[in-house]
Protein backbone atom coordinates (compact mmCIF):
# COMPACT_ATOMS: atom_id res chain seq x y z
CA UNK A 1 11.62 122.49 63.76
CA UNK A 2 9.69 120.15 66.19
CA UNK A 3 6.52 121.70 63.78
CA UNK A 4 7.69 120.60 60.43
CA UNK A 5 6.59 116.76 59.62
CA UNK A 6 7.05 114.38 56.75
CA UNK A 7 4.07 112.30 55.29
CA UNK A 8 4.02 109.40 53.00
CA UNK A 9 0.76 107.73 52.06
CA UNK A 10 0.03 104.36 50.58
CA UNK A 11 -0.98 104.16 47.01
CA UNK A 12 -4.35 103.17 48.32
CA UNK A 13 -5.26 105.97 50.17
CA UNK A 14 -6.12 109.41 49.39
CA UNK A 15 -4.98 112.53 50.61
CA UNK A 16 -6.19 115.72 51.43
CA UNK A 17 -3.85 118.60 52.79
CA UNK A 18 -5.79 121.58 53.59
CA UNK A 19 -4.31 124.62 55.19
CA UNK A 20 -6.37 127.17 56.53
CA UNK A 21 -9.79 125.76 54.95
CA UNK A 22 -8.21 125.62 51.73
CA UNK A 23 -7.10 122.48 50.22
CA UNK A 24 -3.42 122.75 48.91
CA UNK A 25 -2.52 118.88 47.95
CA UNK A 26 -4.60 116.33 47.07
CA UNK A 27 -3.73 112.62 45.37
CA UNK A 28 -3.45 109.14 46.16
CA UNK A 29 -0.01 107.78 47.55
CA UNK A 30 1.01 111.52 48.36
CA UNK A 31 4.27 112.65 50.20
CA UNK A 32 5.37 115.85 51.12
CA UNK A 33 6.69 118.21 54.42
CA UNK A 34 4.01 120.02 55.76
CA UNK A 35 3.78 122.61 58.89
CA UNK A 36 1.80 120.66 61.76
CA UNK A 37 -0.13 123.87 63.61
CA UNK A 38 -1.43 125.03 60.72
CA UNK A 39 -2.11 122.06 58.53
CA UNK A 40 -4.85 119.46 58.73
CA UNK A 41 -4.59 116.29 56.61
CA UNK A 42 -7.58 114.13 55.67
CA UNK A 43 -6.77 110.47 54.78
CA UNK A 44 -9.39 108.43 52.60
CA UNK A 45 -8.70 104.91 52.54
CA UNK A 46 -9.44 103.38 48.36
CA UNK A 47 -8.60 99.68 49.08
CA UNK A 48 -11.43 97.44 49.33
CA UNK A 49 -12.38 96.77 52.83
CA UNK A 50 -14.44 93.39 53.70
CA UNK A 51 -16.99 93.33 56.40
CA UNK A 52 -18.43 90.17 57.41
CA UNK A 53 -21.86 89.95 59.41
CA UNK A 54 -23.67 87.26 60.97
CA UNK A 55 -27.39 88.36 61.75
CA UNK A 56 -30.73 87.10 62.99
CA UNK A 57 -33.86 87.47 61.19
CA UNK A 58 -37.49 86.28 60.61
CA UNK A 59 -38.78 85.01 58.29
CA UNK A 60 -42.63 85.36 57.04
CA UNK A 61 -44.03 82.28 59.14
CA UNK A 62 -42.66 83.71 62.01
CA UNK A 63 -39.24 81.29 61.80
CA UNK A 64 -35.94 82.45 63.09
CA UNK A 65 -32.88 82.31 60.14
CA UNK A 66 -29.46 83.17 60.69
CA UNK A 67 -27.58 84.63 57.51
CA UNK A 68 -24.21 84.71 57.56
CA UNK A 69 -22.08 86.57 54.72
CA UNK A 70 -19.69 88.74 53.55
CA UNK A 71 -19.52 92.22 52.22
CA UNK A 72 -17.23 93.83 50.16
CA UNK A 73 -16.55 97.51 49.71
CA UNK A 74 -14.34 100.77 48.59
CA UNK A 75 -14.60 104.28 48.47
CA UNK A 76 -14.96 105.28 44.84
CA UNK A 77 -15.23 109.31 45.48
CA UNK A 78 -12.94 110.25 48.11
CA UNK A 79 -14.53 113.71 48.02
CA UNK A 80 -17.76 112.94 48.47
CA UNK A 81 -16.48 110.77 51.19
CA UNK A 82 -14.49 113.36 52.78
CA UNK A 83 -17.26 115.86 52.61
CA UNK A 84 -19.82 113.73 54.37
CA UNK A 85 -17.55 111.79 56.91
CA UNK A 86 -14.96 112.88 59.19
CA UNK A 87 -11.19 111.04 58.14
CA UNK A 88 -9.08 113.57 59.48
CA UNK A 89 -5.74 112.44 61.03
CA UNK A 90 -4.46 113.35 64.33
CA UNK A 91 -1.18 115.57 65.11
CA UNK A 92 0.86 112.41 64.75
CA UNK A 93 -0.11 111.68 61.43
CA UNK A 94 -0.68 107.49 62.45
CA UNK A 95 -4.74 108.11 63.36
CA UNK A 96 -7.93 108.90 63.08
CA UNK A 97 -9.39 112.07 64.75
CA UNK A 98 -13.05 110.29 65.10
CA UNK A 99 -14.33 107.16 64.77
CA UNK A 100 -16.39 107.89 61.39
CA UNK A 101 -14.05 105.63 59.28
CA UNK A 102 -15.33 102.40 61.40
CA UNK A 103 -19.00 104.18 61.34
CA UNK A 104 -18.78 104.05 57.14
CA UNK A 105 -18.31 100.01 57.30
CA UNK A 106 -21.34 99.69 59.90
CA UNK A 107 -23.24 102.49 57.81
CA UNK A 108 -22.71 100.42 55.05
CA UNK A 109 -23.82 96.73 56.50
CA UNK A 110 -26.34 98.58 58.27
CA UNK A 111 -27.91 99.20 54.88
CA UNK A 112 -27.20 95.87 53.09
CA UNK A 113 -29.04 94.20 56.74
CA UNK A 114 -32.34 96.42 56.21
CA UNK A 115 -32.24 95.39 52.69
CA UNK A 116 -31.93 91.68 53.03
CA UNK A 117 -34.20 91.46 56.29
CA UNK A 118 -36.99 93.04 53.97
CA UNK A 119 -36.63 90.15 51.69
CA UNK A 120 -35.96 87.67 54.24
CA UNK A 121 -39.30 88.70 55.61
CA UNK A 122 -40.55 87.76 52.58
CA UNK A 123 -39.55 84.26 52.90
CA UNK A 124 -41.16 81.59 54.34
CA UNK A 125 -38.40 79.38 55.76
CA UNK A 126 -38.20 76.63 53.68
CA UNK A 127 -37.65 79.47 50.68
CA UNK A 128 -35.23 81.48 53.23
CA UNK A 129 -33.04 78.36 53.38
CA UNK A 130 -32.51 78.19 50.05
CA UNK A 131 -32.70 82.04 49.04
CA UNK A 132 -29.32 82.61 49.15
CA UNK A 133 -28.15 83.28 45.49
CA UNK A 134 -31.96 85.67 45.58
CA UNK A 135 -30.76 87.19 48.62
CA UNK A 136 -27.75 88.01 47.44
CA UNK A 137 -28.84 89.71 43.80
CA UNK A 138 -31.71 91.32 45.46
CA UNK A 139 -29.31 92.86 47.79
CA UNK A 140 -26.86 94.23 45.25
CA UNK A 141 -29.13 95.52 43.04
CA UNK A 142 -30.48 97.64 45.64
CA UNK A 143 -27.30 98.73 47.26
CA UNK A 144 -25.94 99.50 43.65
CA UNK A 145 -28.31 101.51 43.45
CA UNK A 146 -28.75 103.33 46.69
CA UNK A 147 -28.97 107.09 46.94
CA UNK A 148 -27.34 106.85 50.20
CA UNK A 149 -24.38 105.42 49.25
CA UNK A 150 -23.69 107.81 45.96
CA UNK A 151 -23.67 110.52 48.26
CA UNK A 152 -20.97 108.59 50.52
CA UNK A 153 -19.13 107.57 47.66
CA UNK A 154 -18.81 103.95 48.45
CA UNK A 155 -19.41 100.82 45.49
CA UNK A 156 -20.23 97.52 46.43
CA UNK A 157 -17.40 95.50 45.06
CA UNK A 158 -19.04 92.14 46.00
CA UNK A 159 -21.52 90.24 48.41
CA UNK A 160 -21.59 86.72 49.63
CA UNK A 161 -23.69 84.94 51.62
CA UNK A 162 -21.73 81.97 53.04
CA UNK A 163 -25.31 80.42 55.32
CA UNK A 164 -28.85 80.56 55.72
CA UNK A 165 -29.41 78.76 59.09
CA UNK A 166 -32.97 77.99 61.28
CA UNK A 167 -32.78 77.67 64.90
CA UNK A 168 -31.49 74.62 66.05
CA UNK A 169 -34.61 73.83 67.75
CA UNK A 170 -36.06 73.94 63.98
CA UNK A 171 -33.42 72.62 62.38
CA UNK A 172 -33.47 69.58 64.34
CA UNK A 173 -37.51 69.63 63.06
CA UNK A 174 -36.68 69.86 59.58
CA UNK A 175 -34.05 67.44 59.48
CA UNK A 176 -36.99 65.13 60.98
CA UNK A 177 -39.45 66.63 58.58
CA UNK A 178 -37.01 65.92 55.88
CA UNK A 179 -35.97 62.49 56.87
CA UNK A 180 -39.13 61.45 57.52
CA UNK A 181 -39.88 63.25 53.53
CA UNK A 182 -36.54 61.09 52.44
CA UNK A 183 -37.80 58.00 54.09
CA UNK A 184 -41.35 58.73 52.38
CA UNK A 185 -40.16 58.83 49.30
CA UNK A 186 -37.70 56.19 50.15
CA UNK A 187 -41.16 54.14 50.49
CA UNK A 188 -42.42 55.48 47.15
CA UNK A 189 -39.71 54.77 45.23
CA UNK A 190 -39.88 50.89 46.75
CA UNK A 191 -43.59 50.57 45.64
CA UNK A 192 -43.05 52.66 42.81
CA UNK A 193 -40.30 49.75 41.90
CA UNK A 194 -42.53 47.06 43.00
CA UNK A 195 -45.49 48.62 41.42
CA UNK A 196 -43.33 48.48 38.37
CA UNK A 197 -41.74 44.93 38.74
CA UNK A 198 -45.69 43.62 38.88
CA UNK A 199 -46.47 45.66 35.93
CA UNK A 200 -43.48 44.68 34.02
CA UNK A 201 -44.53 40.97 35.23
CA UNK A 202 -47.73 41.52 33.73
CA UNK A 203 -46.70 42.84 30.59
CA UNK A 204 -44.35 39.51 30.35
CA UNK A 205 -47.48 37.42 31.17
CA UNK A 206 -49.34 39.05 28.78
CA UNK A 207 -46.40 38.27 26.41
CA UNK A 208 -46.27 34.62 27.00
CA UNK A 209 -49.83 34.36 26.95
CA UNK A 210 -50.33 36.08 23.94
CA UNK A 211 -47.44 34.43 22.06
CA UNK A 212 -48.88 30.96 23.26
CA UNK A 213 -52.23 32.16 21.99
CA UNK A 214 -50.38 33.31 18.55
CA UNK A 215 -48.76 29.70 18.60
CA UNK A 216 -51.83 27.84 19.22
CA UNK A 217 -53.52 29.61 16.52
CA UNK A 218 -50.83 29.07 14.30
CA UNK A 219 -50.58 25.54 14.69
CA UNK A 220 -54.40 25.49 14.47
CA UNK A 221 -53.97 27.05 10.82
CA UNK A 222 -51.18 24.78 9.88
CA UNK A 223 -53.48 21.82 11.31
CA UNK A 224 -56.40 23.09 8.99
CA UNK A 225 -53.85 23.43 6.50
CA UNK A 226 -52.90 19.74 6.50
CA UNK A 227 -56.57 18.71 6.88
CA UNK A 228 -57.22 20.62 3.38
CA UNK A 229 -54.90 19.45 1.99
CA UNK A 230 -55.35 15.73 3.14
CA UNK A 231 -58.77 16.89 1.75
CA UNK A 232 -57.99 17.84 -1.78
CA UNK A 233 -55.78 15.03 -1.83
CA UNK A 234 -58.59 12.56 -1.29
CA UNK A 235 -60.46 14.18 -3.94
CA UNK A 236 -58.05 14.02 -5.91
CA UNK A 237 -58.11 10.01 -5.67
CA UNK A 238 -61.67 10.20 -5.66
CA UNK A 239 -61.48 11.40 -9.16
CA UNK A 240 -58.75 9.55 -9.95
CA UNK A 241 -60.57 6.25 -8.72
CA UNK A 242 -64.06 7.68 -10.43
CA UNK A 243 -62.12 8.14 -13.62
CA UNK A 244 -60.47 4.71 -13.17
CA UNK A 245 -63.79 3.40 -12.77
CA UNK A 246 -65.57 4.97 -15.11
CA UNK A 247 -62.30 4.22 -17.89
CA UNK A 248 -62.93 0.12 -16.13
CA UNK A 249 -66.81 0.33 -16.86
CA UNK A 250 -65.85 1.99 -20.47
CA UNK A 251 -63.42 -0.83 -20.83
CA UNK A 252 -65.50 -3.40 -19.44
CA UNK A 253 -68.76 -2.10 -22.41
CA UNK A 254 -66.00 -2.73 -24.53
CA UNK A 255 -65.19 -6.17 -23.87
CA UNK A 256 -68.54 -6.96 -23.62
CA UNK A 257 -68.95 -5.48 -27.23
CA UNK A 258 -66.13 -7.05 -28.35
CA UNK A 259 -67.40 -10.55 -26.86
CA UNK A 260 -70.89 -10.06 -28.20
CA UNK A 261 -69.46 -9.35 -31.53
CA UNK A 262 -66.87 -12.62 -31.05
CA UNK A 263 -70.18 -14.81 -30.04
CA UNK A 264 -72.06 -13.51 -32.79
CA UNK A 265 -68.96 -14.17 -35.33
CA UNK A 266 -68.50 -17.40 -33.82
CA UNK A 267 -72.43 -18.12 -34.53
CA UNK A 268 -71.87 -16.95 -37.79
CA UNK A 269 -68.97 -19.15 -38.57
CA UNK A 270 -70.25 -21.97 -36.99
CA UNK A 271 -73.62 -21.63 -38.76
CA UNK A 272 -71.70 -21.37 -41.65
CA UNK A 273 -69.65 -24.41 -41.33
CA UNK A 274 -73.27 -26.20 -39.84
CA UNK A 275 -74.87 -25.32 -43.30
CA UNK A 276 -71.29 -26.26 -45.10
CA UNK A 277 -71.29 -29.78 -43.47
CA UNK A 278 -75.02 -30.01 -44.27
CA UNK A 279 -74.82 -29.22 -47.62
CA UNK A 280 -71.50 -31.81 -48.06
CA UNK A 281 -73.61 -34.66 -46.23
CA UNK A 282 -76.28 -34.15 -48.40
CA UNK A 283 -74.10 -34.18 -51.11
CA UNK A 284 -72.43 -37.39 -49.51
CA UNK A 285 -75.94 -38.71 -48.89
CA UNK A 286 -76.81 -39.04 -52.70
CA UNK A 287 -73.10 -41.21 -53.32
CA UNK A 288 -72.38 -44.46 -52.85
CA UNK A 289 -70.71 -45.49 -49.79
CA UNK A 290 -67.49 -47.42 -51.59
CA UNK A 291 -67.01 -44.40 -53.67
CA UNK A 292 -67.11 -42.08 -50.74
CA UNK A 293 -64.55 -44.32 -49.02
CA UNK A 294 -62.03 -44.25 -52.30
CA UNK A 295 -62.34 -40.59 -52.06
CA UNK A 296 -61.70 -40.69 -48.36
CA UNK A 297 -58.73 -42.11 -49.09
CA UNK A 298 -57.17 -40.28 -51.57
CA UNK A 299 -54.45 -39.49 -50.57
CA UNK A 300 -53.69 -41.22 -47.10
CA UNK A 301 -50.53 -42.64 -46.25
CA UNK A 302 -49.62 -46.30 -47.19
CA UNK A 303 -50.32 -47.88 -43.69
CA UNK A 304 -53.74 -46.36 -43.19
CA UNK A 305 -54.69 -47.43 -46.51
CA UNK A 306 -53.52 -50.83 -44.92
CA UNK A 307 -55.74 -50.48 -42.15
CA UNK A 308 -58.72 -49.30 -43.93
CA UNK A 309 -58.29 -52.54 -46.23
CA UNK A 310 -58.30 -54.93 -43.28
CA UNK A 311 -60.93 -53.28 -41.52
CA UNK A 312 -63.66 -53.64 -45.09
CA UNK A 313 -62.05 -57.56 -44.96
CA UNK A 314 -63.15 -57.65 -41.17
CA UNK A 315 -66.65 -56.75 -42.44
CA UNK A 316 -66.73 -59.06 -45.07
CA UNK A 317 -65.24 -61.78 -43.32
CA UNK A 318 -68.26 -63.79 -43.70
CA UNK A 319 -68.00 -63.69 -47.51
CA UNK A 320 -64.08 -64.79 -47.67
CA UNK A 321 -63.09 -67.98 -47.92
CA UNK A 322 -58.91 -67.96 -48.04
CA UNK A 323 -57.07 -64.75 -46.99
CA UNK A 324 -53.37 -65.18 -47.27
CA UNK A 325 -51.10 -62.40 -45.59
CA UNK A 326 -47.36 -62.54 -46.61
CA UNK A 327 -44.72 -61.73 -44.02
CA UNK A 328 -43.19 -59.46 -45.34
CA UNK A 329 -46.11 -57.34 -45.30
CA UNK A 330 -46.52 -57.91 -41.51
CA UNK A 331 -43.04 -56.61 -40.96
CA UNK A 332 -43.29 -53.62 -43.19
CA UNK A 333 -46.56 -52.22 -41.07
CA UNK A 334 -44.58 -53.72 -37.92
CA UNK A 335 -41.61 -50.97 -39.07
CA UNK A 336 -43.52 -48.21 -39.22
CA UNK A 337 -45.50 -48.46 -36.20
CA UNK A 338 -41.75 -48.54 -34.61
């Protein structure tokens, strides 16, 4: 009874029960009682299994990287993987007859490491260190599609590389080369900044100069502007003072016209009344002189006529002898002159 055993597998692994050559069982997650002397089982593990690495490689300028990942595999075709690798368990059922199942994983990286150092020593270092997302597509496309593998059975489920690293020795170098790169173009971006501040400067300068220029011209135009017009305007009262003047010597022709004619209307008349009076004195001339002095006055006031009297006695004096004046006619003549 000692001979007669009981397994169980997990739902991950895969089970072969072969009894004299021939398989009898086979299935994931099998259980069943089986005879121990005459039975062999083969258990293939399914479930993913994750291998990390670390490894040391050089690159194509002769540089030393370490890469550091992750990969991650499963047995797809437990048959195939069965047929070409040993999984057999021993009489107790809780191990491995060989060590084959750890030989699969180191098969496996073994591969994935010749694949990546072939493209690492492609690399120059500064592309190495930051290859990794390459690395790691270039790597799975070739292990996805590695002969070797089909005939194992095994997938790649997935691939990671976690670091690229140089040697300290050249790390140290690069993170001098690349400070000293930072503080360079630390440098260029301060003269690039003052190179720019100056330019910008410049271009301000220019502004100011060219919008004093613009001013200057400007109030050079409105300058000439007011000078024009101050122009016109004085020609403008040049004409206006020409046509003043020439309306003042128009007016001035006109008065002298006007006086010439008054002058020669004036001769006129007074040749007129000259040849009037000369024709009524030598009418006078031919009368006598007492009849010229009755006619002078006709028609003379009283007091005159008076006068006139006592002035022809005055003449005559010689020839009067007795001249009586009444008083009354004194004070009559005495009356009117008040």
């Amino acid at each position: 009874m000692m001979n007669i055993r009981y397994y169980k597998a997990e739902p991950t692994t895969y089970v072969f029960r072969y009894r004299k050559g021939v398989v009898k069982q086979k299935g994931p997650g099998l259980s069943f009682i089986y005879f121990e002397p005459g039975s062999t089982l083969v258990a293939v593990p399914m479930a993913t299994q994750e291998t990390p690495f670390i490894m040391k490689e050089t690159t194509s300028d002769y540089q030393e990287v370490t890469v550091q990942g992750q990969l991650v595999y499963r047995i797809s075709d437990p048959e195939k993987s069965s047929a070409m690798m040993n999984f057999s368990l021993n009489k107790m059922a809780n191990g491995y007859v060989s060590d084959d199942p750890i030989k699969l994983s180191n098969r496996v990286l073994n591969l994935a490491q010749v694949i990546a150092r072939a493209k690492i020593q492609s690399y120059t270092l500064q592309q190495a260190l930051g290859a990794s997302l390459q690395l790691v597509e270039a790597v799975s496309d070739e292990l996805s599609g590695s002969p070797l593998l089909e005939r194992l059975g095994v997938e790649i489920v997935d691939l990671s590389i976690q670091a690229i690293r140089p040697a300290p020795e050249t790390a140290r170098a690069l993170e001098t080369s690349a400070r000293e790169e930072l503080l360079k173009k630390a440098d260029e971006a301060i003269y690039a900044r003052r190179k720019s501040a100056i330019e910008q400067e410049r271009i301000i300068k220019e502004s100011e100069l060219s919008t004093e220029l613009a001013v200057e011209a400007k109030k050079r135009q409105i300058s000439e502007s007011k000078i024009e017009a101050e122009r016109s305007m004085q020609e403008k009262r040049r004409q206006i003072q020409q046509e003043q003047m020439n309306a003042d010597v128009e007016l001035e022709a006109k008065r002298k016209e006007l006086v010439e004619m008054a002058t020669e209307n004036e001769k006129k008349q007074g040749d007129a009344k000259a040849y009037s009076i000369e024709k009524m004195m030598l009418a006078l001339s031919k009368l006598e002189p007492a009849l010229v002095e009755a006619i002078a006055s006709t028609g003379m006031e009283p007091e005159r006529v008076i006068a006139q009297a006592f002035k022809g006695l005055a003449t005559n004096a010689n020839k009067i002898g007795q001249l009586n004046i009444t008083p009354d006619l004194l004070s009559g003549l005495m009356k009117k002159e008040r």
